[in-house]
N, C-alpha and C. Protein backbone atom coordinates (compact mmCIF):
# COMPACT_ATOMS: atom_id res chain seq x y z
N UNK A 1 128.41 143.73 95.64
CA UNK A 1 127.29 144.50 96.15
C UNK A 1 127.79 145.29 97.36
N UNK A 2 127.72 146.59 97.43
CA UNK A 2 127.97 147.20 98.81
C UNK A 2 127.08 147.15 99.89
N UNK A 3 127.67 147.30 100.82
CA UNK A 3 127.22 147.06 102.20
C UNK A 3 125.87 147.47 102.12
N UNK A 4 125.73 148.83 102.04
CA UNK A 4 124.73 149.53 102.36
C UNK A 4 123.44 149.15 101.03
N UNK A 5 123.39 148.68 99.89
CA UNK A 5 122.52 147.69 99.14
C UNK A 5 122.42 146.66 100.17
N UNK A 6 123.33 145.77 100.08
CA UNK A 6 122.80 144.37 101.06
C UNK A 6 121.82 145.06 102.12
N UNK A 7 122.49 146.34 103.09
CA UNK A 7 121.49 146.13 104.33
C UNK A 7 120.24 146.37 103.83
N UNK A 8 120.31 147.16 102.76
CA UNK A 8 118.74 147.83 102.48
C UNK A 8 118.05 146.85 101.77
N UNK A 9 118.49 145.60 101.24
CA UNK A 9 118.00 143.98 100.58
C UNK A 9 117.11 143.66 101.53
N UNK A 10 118.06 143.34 102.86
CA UNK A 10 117.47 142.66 103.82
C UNK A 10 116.27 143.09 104.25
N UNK A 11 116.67 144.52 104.59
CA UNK A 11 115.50 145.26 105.52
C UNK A 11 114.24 145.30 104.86
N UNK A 12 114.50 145.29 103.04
CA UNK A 12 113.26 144.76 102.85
C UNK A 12 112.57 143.50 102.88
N UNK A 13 113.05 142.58 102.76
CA UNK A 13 113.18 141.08 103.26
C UNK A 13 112.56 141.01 103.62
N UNK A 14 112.72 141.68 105.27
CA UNK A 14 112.64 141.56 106.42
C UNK A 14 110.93 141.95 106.73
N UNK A 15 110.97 143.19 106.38
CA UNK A 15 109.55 143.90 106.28
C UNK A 15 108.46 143.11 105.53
N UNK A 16 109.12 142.30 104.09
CA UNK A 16 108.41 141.85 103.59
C UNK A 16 107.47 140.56 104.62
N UNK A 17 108.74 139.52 105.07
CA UNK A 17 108.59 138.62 106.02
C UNK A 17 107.31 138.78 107.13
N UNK A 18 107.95 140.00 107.52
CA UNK A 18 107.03 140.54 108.94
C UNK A 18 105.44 140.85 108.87
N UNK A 19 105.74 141.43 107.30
CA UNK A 19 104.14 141.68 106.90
C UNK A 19 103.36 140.81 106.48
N UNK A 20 103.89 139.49 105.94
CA UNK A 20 103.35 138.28 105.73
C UNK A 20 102.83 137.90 107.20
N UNK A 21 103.52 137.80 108.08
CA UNK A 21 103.19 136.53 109.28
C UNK A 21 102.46 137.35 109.81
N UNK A 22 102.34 138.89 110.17
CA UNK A 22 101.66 139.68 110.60
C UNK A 22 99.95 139.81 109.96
N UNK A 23 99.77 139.24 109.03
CA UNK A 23 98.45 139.96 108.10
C UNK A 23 97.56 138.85 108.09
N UNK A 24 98.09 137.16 108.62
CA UNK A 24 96.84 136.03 109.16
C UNK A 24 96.32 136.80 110.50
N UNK A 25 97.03 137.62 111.74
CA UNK A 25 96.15 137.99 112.77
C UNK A 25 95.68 139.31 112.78
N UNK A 26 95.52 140.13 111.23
CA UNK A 26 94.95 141.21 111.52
C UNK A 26 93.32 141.12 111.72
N UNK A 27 93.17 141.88 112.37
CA UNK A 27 91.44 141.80 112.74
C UNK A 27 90.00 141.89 111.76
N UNK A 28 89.32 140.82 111.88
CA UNK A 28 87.93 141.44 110.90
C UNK A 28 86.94 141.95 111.43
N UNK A 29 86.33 142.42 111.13
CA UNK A 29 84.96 142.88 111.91
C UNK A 29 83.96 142.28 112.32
N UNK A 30 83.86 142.61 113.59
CA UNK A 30 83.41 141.53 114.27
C UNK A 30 81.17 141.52 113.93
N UNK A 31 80.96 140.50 113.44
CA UNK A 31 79.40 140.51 112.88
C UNK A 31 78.73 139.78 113.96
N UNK A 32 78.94 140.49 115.38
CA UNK A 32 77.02 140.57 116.54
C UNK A 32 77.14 141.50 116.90
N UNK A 33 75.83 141.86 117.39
CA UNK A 33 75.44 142.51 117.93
C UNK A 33 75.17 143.85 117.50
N UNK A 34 74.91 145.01 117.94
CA UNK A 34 74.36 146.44 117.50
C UNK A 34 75.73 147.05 117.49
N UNK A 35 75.25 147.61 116.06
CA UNK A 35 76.89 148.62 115.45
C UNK A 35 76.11 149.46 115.09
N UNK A 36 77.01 151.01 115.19
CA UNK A 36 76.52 152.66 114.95
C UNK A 36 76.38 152.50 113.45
N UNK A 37 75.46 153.44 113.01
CA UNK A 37 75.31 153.47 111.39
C UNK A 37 75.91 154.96 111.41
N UNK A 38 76.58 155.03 110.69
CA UNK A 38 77.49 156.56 110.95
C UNK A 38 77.73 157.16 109.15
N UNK A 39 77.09 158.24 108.99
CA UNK A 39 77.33 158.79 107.41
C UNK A 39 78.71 159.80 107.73
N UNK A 40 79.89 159.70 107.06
CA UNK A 40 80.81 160.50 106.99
C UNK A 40 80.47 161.81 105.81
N UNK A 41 80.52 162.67 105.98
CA UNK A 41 79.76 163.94 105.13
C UNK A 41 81.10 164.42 104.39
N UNK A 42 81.25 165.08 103.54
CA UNK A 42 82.33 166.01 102.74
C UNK A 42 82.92 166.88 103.62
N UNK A 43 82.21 167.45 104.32
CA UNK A 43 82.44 168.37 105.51
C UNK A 43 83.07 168.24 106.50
N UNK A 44 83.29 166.66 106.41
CA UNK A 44 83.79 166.18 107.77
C UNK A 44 83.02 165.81 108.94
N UNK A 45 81.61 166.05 108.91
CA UNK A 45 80.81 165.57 109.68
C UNK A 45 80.89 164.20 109.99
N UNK A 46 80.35 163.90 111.33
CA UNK A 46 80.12 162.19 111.64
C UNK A 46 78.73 162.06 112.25
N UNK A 47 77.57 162.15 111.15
CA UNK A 47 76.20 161.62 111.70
C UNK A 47 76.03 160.57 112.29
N UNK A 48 75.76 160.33 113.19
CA UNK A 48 75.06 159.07 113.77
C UNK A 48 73.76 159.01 113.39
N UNK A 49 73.32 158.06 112.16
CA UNK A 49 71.95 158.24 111.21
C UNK A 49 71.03 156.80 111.71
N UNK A 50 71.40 155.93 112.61
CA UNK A 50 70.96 154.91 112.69
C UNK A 50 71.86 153.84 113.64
N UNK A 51 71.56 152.25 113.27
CA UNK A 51 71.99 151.08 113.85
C UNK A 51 72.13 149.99 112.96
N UNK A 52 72.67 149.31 113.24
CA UNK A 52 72.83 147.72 112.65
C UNK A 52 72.93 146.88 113.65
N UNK A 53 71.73 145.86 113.59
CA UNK A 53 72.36 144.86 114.46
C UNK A 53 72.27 143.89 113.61
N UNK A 54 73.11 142.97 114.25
CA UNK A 54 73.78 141.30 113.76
C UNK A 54 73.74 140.18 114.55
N UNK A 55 73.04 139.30 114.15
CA UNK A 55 72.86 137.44 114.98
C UNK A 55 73.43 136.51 114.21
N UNK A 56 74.12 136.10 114.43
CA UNK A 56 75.57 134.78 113.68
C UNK A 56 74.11 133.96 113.90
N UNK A 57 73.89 133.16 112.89
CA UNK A 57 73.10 132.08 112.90
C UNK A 57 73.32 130.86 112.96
N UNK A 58 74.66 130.49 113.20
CA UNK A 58 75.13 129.45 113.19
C UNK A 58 76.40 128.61 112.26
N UNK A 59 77.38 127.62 112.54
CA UNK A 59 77.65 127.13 111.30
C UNK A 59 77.08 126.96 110.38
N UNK A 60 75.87 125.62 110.67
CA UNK A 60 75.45 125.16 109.75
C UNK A 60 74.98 125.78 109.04
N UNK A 61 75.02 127.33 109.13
CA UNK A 61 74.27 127.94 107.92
C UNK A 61 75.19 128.67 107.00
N UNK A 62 76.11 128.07 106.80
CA UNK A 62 77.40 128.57 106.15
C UNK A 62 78.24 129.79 106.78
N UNK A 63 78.19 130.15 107.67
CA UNK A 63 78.46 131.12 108.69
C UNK A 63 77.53 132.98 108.37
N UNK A 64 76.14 132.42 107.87
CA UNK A 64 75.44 133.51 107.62
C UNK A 64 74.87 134.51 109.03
N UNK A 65 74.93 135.27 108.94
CA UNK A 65 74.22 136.21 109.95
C UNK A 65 73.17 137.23 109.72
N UNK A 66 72.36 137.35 110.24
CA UNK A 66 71.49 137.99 109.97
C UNK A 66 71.22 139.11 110.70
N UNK A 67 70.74 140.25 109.84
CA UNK A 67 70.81 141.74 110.55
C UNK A 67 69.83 142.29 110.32
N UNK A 68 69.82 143.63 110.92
CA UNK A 68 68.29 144.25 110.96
C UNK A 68 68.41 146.09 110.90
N UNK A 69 68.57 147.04 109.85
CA UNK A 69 68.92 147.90 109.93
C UNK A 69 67.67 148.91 110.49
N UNK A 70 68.46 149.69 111.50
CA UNK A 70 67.62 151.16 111.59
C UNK A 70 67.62 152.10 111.64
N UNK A 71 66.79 153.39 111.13
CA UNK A 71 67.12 154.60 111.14
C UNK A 71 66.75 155.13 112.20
N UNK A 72 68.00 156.31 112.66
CA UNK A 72 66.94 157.37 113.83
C UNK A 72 66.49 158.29 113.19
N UNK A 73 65.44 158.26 112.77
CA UNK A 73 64.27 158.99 111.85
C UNK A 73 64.25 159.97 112.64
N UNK A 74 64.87 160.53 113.84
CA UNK A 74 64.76 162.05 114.34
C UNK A 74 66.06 162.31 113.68
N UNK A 75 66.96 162.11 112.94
CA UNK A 75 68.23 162.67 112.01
C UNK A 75 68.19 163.26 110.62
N UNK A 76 66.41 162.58 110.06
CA UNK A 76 66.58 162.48 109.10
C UNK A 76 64.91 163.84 109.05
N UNK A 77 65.22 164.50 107.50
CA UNK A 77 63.65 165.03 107.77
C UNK A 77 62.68 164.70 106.42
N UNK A 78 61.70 164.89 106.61
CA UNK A 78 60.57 164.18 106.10
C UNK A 78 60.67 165.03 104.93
N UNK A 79 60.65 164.32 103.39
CA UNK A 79 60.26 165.09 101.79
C UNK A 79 59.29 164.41 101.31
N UNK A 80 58.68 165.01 100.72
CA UNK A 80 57.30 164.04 99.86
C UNK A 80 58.01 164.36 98.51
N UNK A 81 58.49 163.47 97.95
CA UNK A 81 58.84 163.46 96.37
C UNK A 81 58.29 162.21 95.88
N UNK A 82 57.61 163.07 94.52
CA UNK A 82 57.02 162.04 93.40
C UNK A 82 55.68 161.02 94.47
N UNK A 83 55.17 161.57 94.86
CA UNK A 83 53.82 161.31 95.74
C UNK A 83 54.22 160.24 96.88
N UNK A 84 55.54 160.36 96.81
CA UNK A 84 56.10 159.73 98.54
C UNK A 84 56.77 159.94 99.27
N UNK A 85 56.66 159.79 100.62
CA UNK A 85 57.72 159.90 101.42
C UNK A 85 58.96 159.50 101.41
N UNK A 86 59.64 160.17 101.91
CA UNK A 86 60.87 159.95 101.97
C UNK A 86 61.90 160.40 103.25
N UNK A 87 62.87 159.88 104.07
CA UNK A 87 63.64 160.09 105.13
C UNK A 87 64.87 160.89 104.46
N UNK A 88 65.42 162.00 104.63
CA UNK A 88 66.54 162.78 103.94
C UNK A 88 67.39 163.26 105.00
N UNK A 89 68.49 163.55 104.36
CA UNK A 89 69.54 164.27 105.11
C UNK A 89 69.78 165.52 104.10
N UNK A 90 69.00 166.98 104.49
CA UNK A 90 69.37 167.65 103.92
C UNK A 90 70.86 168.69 103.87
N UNK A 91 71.18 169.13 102.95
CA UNK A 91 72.72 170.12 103.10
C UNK A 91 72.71 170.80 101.83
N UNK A 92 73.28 171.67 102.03
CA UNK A 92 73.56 173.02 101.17
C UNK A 92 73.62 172.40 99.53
N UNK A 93 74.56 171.48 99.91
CA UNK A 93 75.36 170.60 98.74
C UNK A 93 73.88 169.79 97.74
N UNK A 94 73.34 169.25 98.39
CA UNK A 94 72.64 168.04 97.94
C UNK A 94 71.85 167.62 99.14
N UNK A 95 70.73 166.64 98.61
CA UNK A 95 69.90 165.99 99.49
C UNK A 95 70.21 164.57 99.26
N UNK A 96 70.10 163.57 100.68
CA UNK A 96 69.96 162.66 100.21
C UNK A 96 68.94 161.55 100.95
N UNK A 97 68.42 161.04 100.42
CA UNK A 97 67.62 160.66 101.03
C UNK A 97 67.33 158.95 101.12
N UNK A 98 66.86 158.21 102.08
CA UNK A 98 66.47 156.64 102.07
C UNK A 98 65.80 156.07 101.35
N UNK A 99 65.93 154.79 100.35
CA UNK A 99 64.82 154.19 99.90
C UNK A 99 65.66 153.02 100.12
N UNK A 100 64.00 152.81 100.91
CA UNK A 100 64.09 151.02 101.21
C UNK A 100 63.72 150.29 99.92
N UNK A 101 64.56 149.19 100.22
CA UNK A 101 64.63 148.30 98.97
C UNK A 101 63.33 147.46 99.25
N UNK A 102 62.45 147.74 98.28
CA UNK A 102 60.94 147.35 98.10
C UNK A 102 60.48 145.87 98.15
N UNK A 103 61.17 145.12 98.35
CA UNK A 103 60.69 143.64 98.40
C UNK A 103 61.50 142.63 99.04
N UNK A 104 60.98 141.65 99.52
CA UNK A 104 61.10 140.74 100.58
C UNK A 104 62.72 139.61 100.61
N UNK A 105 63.57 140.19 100.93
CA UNK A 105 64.71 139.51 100.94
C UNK A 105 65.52 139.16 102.11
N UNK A 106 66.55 138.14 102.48
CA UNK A 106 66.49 137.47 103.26
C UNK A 106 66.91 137.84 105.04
N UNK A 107 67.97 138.88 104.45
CA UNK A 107 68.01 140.13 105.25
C UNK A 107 69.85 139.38 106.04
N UNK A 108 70.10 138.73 105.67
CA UNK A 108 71.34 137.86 105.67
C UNK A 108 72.46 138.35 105.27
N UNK A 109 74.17 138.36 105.45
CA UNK A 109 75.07 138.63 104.93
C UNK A 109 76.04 137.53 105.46
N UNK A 110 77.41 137.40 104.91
CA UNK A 110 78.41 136.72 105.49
C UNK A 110 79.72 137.83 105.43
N UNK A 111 80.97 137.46 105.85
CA UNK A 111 81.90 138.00 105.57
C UNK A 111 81.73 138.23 104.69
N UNK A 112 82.07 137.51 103.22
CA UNK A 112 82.46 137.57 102.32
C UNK A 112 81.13 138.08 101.43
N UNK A 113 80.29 138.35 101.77
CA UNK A 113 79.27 138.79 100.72
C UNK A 113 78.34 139.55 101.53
N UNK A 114 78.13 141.13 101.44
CA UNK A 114 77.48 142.06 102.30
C UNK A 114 76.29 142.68 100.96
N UNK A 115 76.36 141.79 100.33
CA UNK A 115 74.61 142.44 99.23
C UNK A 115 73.86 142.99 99.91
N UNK A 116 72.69 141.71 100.88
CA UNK A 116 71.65 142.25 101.46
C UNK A 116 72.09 143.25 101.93
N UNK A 117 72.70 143.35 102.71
CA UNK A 117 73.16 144.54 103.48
C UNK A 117 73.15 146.12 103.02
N UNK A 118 74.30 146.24 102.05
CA UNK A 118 73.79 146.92 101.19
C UNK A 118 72.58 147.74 100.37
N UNK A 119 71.67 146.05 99.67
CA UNK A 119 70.87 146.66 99.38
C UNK A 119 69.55 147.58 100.24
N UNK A 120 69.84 147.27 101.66
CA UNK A 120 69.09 148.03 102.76
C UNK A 120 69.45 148.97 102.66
N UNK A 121 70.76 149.80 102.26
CA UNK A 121 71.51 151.40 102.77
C UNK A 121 71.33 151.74 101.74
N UNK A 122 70.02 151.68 100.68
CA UNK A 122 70.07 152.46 98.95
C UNK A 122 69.52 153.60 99.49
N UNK A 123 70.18 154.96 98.37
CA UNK A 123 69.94 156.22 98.67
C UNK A 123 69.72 156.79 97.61
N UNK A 124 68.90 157.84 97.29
CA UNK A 124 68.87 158.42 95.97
C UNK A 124 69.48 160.50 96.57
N UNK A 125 69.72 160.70 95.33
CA UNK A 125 69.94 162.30 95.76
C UNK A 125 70.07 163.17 94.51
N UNK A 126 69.34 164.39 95.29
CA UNK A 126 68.94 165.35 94.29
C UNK A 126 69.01 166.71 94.71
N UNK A 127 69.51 167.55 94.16
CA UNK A 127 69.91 169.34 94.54
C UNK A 127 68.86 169.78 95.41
N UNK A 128 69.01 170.70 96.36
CA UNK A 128 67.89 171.01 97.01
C UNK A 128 66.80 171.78 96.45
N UNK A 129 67.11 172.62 95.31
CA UNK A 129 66.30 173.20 94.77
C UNK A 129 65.29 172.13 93.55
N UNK A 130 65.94 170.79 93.63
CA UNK A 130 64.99 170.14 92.48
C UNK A 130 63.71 169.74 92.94
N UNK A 131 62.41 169.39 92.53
CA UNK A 131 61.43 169.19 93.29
C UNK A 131 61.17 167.17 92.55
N UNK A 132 61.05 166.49 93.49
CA UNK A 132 60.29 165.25 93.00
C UNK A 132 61.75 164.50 93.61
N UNK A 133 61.78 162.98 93.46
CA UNK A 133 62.76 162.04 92.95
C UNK A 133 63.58 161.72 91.82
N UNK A 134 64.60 161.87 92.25
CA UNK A 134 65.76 161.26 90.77
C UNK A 134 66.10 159.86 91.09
N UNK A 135 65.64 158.88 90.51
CA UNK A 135 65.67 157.54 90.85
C UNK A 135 66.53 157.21 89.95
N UNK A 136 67.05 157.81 89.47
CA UNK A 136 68.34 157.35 88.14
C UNK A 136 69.36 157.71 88.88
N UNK A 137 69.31 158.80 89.82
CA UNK A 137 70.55 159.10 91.04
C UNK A 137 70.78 158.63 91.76
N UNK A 138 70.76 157.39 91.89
CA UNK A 138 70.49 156.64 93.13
C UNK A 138 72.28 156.20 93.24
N UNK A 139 72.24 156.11 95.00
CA UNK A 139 73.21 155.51 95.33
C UNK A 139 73.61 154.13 95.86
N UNK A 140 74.54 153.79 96.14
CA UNK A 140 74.66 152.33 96.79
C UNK A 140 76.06 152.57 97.27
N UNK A 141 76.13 152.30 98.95
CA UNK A 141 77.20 151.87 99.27
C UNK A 141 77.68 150.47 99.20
N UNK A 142 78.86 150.24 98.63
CA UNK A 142 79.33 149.42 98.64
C UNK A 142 80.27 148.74 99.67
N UNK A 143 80.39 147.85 101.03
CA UNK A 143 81.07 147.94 101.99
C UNK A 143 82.31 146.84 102.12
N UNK A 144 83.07 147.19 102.82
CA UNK A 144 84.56 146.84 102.27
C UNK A 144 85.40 146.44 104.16
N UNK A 145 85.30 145.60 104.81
CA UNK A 145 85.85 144.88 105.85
C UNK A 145 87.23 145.68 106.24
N UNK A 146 87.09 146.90 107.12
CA UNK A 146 88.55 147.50 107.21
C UNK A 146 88.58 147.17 109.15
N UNK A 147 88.22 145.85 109.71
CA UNK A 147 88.61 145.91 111.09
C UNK A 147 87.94 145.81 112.05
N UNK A 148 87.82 146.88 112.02
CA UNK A 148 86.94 147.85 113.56
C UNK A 148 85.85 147.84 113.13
N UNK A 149 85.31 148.20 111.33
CA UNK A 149 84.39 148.90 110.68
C UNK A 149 84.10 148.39 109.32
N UNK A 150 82.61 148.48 108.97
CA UNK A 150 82.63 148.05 108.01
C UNK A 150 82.50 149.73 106.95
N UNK A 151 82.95 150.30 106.00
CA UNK A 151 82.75 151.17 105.22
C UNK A 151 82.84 151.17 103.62
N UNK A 152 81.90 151.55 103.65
CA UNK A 152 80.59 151.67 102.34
C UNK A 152 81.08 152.86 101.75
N UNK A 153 81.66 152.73 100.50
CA UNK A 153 81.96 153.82 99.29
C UNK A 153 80.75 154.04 98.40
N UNK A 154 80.49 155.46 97.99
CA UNK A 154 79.32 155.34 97.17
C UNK A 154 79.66 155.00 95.89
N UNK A 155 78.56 154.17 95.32
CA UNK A 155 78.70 153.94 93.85
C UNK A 155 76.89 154.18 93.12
N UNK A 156 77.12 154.39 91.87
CA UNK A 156 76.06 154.80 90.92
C UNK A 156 75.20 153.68 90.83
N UNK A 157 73.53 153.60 90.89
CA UNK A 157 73.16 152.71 90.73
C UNK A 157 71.72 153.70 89.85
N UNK A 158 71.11 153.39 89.34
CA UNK A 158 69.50 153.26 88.89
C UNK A 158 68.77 152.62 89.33
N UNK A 159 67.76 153.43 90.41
CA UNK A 159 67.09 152.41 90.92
C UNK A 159 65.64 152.15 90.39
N UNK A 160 65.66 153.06 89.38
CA UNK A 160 64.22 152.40 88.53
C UNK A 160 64.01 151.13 87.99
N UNK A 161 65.52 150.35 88.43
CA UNK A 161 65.52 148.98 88.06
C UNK A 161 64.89 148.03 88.77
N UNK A 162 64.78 148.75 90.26
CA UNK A 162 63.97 147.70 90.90
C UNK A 162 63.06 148.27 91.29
N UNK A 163 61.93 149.30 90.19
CA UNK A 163 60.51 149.69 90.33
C UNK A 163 59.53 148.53 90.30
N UNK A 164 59.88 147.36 89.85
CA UNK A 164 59.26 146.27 89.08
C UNK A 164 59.85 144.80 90.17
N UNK A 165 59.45 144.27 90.35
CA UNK A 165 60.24 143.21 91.04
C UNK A 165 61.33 142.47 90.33
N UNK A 166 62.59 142.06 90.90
CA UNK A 166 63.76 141.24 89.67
C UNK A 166 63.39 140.08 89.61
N UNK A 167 63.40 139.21 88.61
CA UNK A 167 62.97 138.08 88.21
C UNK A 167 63.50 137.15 89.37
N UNK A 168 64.23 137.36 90.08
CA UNK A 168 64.86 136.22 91.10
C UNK A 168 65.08 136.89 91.94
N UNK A 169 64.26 136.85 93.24
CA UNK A 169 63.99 137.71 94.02
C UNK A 169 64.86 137.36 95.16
N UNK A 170 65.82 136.10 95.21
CA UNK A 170 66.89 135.56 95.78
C UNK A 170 68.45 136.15 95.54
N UNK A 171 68.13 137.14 94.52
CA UNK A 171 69.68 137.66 94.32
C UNK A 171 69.43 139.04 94.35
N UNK A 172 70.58 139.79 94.84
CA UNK A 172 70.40 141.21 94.50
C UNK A 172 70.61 141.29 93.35
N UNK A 173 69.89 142.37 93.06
CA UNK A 173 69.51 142.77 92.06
C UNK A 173 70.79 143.63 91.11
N UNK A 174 71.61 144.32 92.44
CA UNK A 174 72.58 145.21 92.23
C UNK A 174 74.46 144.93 92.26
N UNK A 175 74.00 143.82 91.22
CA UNK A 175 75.70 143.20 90.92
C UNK A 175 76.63 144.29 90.65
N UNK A 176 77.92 143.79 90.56
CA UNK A 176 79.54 144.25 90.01
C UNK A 176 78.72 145.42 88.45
N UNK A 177 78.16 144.50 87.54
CA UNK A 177 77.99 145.14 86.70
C UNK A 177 76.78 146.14 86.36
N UNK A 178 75.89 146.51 87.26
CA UNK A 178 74.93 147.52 87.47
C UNK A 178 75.40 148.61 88.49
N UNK A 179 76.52 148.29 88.89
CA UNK A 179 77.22 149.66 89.51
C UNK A 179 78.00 150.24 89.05
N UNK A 180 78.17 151.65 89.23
CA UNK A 180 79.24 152.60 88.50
C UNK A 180 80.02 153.74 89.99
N UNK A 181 81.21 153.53 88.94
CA UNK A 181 82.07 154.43 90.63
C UNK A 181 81.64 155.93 90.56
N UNK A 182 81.66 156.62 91.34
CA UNK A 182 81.07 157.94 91.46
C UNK A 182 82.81 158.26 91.71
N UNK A 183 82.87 159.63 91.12
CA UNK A 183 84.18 160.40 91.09
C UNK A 183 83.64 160.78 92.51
N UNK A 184 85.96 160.81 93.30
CA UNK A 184 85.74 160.68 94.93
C UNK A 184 85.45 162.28 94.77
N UNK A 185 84.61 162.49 96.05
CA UNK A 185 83.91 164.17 96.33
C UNK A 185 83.03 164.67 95.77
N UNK A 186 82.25 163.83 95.20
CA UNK A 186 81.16 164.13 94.07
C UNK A 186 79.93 163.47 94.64
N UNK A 187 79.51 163.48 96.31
CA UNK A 187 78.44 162.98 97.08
C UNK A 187 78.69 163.71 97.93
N UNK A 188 77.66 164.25 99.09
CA UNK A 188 77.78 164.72 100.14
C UNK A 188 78.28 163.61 100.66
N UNK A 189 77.70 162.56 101.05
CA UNK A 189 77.72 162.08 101.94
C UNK A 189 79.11 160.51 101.02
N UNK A 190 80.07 160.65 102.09
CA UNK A 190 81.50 160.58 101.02
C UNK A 190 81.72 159.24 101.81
N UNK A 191 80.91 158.36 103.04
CA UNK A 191 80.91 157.15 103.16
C UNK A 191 80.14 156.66 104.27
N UNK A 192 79.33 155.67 104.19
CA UNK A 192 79.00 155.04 105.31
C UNK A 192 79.53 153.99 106.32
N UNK A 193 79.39 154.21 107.52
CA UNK A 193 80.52 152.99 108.24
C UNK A 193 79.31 152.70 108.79
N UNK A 194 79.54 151.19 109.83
CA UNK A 194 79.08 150.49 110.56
C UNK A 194 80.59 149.93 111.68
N UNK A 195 80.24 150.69 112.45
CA UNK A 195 81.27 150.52 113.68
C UNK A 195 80.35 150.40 115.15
């Protein structure tokens, strides 16, 4: 083997090594207290659309925490579609707008499982020129533990599914398999963080 193979063996080795012992103290995101609700736009925009806050409830509760989302409803402007209101972010591109998830859930997340959470940030969206709700357009961020931040990719959901209450009003409603990936750049609004 020549020299210069061996060194380049090692050095990956080495890197490999480093990135192992290095990746138990990388950072998670830290779940108290009030975090920015921030929509990243296509445009490059950084709305500040709201808040999240977070209360660790304890061990004994499997390390659940509980949160409380809000909008600054001066960001957002008022549509009446399909005989209701609605909170929107309008743009050239598309509208998109808030729907709160209609029934009584626990309002809880852990590391490892950000549903509720989620199902609070459902969005539907529709061209500006369309008139009413597209509830088959609906969105869902999905959020993903990068640190500093938690950020929410959009994915496809139908939310005429939960016009009706879900038979088990203890689970979201909006599993692995009722979501669909949206091709990337094909939303205005291209991610949500919580930082």
């Amino acid at each position: 083997m020549s020299s210069n193979l061996l060194f380049r063996s090692m050095a990956v080795v080495a890197l490999l090594i480093t990135g192992a012992v290095a990746a138990p103290h990388a950072r998670a995101f830290d779940f108290q207290g009030d975090k920015a609700l921030v929509a990243v736009t296509a445009d490059g925009q950084r709305l500040s659309i709201g808040s999240v806050s977070f209360q660790p409830e304890g061990a004994s509760t499997g390390g659940k925490v509980r949160f409380k989302t809000t909008l600054n409803t001066e960001k957002f402007t008022d549509y009446f579609l399909s005989m209701r209101e609605f909170k929107c972010l309008p743009a050239a591109k598309e509208v998109t707008c808030h729907v709160p998830y209609p029934y009584d859930q626990p309002a809880t997340v852990t590391p490892a499982n950000l549903a509720w959470l989620e199902h609070s940030l459902l969005f539907l969206t529709k061209s500006p020129a369309e008139f009413g709700a597209k509830l088959w357009n609906g969105v869902y961020f999905q959020f993903s533990d990068r640190g500093n931040a938690l950020v929410g990719s959009p994915m496809a959901v139908d939310l005429n599914e939960i016009s009706a209450p879900p038979d088990e009003l203890t689970v979201p409603p909006y599993g692995a398999d009722r979501r669909h990936e949206i091709p990337a750049g094909a939303r205005w609004i291209t991610e949500l963080r919580i930082e």
